[in-house]
PDB file of N, CA and C in Angstrom:
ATOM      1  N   UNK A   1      -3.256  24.530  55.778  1.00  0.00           N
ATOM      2  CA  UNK A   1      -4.200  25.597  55.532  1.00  0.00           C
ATOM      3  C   UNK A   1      -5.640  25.058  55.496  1.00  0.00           C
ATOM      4  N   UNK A   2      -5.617  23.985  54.855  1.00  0.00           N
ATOM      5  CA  UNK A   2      -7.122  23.626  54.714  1.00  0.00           C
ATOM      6  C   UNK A   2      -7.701  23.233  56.186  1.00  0.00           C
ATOM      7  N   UNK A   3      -7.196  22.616  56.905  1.00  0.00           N
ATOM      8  CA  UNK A   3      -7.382  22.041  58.251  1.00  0.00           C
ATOM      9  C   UNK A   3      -7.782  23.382  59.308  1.00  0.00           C
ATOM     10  N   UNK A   4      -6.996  24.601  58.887  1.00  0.00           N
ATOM     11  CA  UNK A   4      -7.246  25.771  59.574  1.00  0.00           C
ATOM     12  C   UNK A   4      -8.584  26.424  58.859  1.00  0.00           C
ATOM     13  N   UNK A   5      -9.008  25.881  57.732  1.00  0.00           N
ATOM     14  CA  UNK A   5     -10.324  26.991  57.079  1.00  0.00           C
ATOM     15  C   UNK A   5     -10.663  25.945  57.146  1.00  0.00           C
ATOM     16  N   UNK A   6     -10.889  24.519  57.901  1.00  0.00           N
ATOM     17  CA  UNK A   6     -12.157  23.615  58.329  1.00  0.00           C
ATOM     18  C   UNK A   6     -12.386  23.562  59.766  1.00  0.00           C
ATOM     19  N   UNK A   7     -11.140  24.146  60.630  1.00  0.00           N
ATOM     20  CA  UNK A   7     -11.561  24.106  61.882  1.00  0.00           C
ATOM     21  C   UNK A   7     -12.530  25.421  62.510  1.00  0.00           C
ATOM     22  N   UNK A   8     -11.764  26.360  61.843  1.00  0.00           N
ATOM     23  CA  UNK A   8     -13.002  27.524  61.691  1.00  0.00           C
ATOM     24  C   UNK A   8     -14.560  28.046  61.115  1.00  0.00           C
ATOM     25  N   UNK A   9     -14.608  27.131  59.927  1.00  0.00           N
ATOM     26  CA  UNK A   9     -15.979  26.628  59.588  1.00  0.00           C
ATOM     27  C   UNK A   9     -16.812  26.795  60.672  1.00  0.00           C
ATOM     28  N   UNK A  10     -18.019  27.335  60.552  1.00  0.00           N
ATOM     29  CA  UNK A  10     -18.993  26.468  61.213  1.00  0.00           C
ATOM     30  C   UNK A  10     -20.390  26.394  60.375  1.00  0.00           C
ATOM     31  N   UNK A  11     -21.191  25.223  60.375  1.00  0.00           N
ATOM     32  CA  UNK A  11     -22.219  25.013  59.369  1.00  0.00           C
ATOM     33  C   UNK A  11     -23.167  24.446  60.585  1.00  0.00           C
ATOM     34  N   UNK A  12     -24.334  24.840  60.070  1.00  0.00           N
ATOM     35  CA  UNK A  12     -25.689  23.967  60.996  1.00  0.00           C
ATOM     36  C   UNK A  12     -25.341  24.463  62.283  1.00  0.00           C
ATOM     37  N   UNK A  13     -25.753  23.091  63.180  1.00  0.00           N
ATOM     38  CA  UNK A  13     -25.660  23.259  64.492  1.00  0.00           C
ATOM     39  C   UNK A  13     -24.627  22.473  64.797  1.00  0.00           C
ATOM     40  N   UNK A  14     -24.081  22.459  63.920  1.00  0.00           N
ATOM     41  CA  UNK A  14     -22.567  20.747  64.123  1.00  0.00           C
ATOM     42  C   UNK A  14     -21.526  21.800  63.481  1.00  0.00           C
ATOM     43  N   UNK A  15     -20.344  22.406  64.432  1.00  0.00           N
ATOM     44  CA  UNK A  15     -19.268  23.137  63.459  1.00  0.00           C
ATOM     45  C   UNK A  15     -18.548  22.062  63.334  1.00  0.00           C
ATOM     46  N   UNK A  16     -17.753  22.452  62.336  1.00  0.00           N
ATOM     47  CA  UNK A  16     -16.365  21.897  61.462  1.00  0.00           C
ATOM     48  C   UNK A  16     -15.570  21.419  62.851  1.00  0.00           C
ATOM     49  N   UNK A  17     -15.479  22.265  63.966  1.00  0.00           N
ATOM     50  CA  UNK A  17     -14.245  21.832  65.088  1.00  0.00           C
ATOM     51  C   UNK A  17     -15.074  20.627  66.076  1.00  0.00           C
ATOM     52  N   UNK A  18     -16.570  20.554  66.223  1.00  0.00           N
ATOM     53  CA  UNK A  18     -16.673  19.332  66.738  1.00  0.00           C
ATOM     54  C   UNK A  18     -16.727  18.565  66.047  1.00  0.00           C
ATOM     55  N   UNK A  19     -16.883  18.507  64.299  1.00  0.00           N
ATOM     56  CA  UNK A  19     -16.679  17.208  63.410  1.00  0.00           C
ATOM     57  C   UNK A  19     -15.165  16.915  63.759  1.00  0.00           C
ATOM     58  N   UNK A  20     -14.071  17.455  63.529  1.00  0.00           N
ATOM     59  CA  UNK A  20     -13.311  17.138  63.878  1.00  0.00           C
ATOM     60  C   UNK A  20     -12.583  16.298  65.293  1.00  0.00           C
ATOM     61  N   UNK A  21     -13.704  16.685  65.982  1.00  0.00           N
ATOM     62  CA  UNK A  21     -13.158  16.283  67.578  1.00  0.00           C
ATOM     63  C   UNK A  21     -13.711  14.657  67.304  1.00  0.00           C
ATOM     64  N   UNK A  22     -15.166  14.775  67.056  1.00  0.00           N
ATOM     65  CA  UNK A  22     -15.444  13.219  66.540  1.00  0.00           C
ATOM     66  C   UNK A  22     -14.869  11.976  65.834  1.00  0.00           C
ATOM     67  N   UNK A  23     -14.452  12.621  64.925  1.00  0.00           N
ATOM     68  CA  UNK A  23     -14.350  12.017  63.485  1.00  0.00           C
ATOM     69  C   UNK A  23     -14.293  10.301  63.861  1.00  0.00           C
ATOM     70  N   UNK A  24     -13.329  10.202  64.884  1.00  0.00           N
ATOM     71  CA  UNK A  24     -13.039   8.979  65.178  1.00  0.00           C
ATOM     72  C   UNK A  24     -13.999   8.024  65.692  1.00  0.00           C
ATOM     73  N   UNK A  25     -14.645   8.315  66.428  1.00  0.00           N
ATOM     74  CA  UNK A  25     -15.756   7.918  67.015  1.00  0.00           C
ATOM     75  C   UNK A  25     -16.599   7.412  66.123  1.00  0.00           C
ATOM     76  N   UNK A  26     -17.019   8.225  64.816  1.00  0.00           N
ATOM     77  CA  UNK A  26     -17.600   8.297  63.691  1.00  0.00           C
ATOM     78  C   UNK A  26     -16.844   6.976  62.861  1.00  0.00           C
ATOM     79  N   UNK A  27     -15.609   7.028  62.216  1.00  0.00           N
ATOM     80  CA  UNK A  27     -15.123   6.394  61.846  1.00  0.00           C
ATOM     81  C   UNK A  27     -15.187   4.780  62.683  1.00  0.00           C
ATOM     82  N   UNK A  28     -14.876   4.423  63.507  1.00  0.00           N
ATOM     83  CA  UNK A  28     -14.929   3.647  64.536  1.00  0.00           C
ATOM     84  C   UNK A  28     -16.101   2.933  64.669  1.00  0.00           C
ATOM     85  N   UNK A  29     -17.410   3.721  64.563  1.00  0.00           N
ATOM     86  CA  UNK A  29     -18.581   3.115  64.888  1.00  0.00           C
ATOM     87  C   UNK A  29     -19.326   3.294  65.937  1.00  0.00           C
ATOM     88  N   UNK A  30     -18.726   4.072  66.894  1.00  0.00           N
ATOM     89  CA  UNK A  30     -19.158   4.090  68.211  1.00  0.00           C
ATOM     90  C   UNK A  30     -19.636   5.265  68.538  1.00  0.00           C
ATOM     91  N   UNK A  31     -20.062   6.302  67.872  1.00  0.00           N
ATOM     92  CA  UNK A  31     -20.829   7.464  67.517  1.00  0.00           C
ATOM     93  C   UNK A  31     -22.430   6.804  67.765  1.00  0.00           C
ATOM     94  N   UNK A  32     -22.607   7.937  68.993  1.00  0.00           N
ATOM     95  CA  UNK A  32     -24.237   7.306  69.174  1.00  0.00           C
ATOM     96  C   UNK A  32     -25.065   8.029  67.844  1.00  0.00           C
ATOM     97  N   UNK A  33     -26.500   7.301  67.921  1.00  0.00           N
ATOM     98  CA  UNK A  33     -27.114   7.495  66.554  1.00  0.00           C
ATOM     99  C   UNK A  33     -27.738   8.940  66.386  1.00  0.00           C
ATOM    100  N   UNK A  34     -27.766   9.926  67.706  1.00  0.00           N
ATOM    101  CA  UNK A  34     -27.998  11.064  67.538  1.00  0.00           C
ATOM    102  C   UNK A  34     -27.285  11.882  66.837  1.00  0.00           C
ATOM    103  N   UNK A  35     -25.755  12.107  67.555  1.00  0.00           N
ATOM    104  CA  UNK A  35     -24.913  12.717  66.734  1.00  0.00           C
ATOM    105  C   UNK A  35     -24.287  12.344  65.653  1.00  0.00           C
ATOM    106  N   UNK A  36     -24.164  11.207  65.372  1.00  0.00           N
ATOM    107  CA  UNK A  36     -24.143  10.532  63.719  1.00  0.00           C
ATOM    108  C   UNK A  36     -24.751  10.709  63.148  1.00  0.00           C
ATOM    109  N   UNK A  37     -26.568  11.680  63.437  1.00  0.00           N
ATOM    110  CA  UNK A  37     -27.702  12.121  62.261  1.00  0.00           C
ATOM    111  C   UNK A  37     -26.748  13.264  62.536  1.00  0.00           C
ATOM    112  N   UNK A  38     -26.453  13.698  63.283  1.00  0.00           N
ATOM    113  CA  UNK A  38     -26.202  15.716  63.110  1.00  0.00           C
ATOM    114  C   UNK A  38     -24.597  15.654  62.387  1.00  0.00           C
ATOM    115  N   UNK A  39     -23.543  14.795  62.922  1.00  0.00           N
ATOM    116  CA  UNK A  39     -22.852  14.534  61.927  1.00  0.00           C
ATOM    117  C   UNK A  39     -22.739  14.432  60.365  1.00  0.00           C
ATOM    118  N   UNK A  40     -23.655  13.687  60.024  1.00  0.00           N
ATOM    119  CA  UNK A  40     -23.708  12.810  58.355  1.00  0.00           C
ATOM    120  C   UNK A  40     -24.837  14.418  58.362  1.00  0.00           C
ATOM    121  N   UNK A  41     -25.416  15.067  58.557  1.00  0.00           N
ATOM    122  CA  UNK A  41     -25.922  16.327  58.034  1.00  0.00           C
ATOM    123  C   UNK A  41     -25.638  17.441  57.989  1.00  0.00           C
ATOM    124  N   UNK A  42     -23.999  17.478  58.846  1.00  0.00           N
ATOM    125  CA  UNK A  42     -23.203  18.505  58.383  1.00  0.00           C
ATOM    126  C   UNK A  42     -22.244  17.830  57.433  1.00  0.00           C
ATOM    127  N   UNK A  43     -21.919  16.766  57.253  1.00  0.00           N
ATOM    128  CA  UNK A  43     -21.832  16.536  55.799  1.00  0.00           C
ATOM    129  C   UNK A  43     -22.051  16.820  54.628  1.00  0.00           C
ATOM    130  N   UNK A  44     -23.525  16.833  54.900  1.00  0.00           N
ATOM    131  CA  UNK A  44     -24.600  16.870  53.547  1.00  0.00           C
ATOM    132  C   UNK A  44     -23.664  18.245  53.407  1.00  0.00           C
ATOM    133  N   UNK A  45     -23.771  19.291  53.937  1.00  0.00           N
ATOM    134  CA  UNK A  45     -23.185  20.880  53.636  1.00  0.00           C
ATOM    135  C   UNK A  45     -22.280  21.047  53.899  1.00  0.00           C
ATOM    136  N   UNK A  46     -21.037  20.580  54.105  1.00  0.00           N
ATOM    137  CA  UNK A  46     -19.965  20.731  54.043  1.00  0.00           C
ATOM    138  C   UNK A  46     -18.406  19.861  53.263  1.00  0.00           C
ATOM    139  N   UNK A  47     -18.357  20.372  51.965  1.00  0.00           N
ATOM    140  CA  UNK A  47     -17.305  19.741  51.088  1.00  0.00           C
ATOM    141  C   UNK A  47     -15.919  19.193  51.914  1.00  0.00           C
ATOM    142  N   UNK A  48     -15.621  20.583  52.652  1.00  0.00           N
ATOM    143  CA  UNK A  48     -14.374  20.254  53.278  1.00  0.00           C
ATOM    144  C   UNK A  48     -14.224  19.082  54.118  1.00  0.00           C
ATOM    145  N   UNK A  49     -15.375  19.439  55.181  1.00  0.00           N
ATOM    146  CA  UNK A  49     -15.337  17.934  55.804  1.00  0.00           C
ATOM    147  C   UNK A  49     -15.447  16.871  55.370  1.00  0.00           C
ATOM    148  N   UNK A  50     -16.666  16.939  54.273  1.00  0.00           N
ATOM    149  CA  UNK A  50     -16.339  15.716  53.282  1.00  0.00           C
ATOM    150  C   UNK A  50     -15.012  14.931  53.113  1.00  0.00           C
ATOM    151  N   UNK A  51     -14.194  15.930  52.510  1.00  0.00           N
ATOM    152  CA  UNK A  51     -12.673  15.790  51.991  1.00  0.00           C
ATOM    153  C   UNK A  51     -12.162  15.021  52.942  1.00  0.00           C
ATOM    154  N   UNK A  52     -12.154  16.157  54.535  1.00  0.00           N
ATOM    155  CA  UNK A  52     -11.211  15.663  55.683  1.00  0.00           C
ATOM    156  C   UNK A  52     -11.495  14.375  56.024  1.00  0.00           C
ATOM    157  N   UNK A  53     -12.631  13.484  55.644  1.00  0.00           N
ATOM    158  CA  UNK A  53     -13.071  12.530  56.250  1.00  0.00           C
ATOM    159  C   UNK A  53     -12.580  11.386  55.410  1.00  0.00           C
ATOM    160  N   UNK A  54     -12.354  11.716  53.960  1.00  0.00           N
ATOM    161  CA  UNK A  54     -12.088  10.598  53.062  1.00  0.00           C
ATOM    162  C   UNK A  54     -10.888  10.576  53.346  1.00  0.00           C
ATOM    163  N   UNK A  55     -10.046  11.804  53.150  1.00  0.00           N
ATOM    164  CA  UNK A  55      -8.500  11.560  53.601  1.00  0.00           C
ATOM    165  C   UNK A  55      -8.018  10.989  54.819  1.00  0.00           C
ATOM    166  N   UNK A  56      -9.024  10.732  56.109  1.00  0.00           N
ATOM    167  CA  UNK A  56      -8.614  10.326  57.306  1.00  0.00           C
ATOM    168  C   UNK A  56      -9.008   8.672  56.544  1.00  0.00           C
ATOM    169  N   UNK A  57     -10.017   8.601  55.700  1.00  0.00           N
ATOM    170  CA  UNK A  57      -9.844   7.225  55.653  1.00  0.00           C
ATOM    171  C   UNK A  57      -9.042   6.996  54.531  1.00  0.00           C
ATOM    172  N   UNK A  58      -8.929   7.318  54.214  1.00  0.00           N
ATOM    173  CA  UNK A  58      -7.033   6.790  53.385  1.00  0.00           C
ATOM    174  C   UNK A  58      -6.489   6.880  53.714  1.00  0.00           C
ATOM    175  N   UNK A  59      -5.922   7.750  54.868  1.00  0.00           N
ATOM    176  CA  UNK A  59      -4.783   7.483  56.162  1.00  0.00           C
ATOM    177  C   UNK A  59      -4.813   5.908  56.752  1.00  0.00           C
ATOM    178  N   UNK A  60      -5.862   6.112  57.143  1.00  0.00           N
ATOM    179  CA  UNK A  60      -6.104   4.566  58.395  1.00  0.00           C
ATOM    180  C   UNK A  60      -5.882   3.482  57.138  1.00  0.00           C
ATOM    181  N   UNK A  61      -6.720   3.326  55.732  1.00  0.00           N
ATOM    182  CA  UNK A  61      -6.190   2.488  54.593  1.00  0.00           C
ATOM    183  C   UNK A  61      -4.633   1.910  54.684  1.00  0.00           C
ATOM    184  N   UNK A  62      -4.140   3.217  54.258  1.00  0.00           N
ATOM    185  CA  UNK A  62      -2.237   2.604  54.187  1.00  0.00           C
ATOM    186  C   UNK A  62      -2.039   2.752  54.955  1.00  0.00           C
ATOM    187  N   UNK A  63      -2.004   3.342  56.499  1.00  0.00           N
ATOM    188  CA  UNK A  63      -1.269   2.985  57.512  1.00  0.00           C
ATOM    189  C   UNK A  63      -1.249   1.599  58.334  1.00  0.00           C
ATOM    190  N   UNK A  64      -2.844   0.610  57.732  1.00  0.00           N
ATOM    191  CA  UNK A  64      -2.767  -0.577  58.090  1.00  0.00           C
ATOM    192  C   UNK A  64      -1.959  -1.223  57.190  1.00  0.00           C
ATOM    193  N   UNK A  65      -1.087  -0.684  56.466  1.00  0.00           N
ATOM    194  CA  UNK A  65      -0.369  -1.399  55.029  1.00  0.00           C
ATOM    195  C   UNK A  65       0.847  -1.137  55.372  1.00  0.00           C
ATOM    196  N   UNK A  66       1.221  -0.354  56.002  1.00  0.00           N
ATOM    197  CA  UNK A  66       2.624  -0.103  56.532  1.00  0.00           C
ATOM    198  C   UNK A  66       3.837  -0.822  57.721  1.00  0.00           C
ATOM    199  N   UNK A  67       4.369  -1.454  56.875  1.00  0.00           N
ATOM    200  CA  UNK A  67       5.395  -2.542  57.809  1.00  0.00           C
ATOM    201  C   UNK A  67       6.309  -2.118  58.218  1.00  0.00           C
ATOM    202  N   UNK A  68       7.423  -2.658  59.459  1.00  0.00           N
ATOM    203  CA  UNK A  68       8.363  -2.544  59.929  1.00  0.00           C
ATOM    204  C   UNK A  68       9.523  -2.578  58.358  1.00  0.00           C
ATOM    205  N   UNK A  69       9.268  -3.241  57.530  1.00  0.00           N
ATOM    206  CA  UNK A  69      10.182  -3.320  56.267  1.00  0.00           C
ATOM    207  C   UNK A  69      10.173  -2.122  55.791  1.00  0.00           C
ATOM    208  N   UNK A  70       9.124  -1.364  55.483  1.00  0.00           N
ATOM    209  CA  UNK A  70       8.520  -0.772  54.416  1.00  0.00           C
ATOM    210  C   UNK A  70       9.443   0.938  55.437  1.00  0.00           C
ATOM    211  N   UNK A  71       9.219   1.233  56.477  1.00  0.00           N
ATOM    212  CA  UNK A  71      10.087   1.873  57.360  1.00  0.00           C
ATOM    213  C   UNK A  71      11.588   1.710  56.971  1.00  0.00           C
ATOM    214  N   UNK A  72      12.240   0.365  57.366  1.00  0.00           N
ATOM    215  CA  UNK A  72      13.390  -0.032  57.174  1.00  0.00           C
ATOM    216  C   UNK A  72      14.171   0.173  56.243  1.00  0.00           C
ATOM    217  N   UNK A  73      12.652   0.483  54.719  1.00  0.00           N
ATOM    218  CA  UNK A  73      13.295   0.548  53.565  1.00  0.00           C
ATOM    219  C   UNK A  73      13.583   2.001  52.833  1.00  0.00           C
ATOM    220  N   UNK A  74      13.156   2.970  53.423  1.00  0.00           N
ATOM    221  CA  UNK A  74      13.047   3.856  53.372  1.00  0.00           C
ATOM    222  C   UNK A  74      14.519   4.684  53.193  1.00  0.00           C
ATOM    223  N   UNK A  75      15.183   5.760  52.439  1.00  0.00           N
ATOM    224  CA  UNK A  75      16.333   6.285  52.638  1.00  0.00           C
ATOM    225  C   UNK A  75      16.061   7.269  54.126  1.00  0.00           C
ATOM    226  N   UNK A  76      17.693   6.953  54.510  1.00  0.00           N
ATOM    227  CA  UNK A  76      18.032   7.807  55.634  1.00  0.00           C
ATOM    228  C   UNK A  76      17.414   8.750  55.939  1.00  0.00           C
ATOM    229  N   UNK A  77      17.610   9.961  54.505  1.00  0.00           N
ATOM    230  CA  UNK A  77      17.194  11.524  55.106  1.00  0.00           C
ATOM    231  C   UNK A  77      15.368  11.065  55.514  1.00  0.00           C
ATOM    232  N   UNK A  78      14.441  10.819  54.887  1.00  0.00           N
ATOM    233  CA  UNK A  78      13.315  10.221  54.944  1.00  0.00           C
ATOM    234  C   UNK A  78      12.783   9.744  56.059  1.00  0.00           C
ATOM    235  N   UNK A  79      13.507   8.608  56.649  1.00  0.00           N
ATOM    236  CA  UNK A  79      12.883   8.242  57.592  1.00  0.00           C
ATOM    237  C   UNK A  79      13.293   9.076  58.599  1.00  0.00           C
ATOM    238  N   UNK A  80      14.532   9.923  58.687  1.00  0.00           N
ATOM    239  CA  UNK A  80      14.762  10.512  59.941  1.00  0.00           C
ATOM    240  C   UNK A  80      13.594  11.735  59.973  1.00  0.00           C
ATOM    241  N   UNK A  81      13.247  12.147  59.335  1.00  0.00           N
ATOM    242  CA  UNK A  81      12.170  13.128  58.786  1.00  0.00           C
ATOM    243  C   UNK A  81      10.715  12.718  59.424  1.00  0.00           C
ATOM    244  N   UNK A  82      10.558  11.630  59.110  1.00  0.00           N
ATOM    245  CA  UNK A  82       9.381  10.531  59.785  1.00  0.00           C
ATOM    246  C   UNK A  82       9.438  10.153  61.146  1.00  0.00           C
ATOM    247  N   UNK A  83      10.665  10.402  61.515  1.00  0.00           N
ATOM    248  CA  UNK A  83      10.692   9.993  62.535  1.00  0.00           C
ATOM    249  C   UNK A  83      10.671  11.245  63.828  1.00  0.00           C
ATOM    250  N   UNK A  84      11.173  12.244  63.091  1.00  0.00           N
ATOM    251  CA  UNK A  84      11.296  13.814  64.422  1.00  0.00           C
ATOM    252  C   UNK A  84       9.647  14.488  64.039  1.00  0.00           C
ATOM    253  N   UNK A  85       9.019  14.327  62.777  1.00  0.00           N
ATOM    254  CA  UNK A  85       7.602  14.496  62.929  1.00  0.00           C
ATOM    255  C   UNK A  85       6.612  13.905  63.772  1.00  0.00           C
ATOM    256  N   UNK A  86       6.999  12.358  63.912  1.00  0.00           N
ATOM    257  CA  UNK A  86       6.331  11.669  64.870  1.00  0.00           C
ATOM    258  C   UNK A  86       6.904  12.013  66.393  1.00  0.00           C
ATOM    259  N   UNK A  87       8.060  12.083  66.894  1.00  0.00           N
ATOM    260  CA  UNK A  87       8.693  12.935  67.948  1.00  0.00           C
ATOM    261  C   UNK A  87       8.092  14.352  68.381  1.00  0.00           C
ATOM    262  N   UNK A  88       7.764  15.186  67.164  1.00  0.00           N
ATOM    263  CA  UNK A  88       7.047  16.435  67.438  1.00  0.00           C
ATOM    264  C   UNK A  88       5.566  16.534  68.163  1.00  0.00           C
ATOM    265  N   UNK A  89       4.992  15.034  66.804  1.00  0.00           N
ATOM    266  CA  UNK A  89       3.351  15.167  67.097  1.00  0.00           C
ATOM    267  C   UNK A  89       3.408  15.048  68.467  1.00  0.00           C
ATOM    268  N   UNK A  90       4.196  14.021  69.130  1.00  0.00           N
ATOM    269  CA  UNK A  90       4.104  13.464  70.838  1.00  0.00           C
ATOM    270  C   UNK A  90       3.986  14.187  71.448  1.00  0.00           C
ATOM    271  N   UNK A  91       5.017  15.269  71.502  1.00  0.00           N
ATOM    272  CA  UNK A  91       5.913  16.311  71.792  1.00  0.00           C
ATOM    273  C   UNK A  91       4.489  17.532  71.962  1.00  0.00           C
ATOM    274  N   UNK A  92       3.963  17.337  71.107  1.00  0.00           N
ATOM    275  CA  UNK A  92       2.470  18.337  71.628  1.00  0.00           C
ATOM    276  C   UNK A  92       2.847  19.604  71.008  1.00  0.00           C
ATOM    277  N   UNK A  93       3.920  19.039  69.820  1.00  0.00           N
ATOM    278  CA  UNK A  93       4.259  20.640  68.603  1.00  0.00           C
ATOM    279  C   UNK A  93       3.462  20.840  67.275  1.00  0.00           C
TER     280      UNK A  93
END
């Protein structure tokens, strides 16, 4: 839900759905310095994106923390769960 009332947002001249299309770029570093001012100033006014942006970086956080063990160790129902979600995302569902 929240992802659907941030993609519809729009604030400034930067909506919520091209922060989103960015983010990575942003995150990454490779955001030229124009749209990284119009970026970081739909920031300034927008909480949600705020949010979406910290949570993408606590994604990328533990997912660099996540081992082949840590998978392995996981119960059955769980990982199979993890595993037809990641099948879906591919899957373009």
């Amino acid at each position: 839900m929240i992802f659907r009332r941030l993609y519809l947002r729009l604030s400034g001249d930067y909506p919520c759905a091209r922060l989103v299309e960015t983010v990575t770029e942003y995150l990454e570093g490779t955001m030229p310095a124009p749209e990284r001012i119009r970026f970081e100033r739909h920031l300034q006014q927008c909480p949600s994106c705020v949010e979406y942006v910290a949570q993408l970086r606590r994604t990328i956080e533990f997912s660099g923390r996540v081992t082949v063990d840590d998978v392995d160790a996981l119960p059955d129902p769980a990982r199979a769960e993890l595993m037809d979600a990641f099948r879906a995302f591919h899957a373009g569902r």
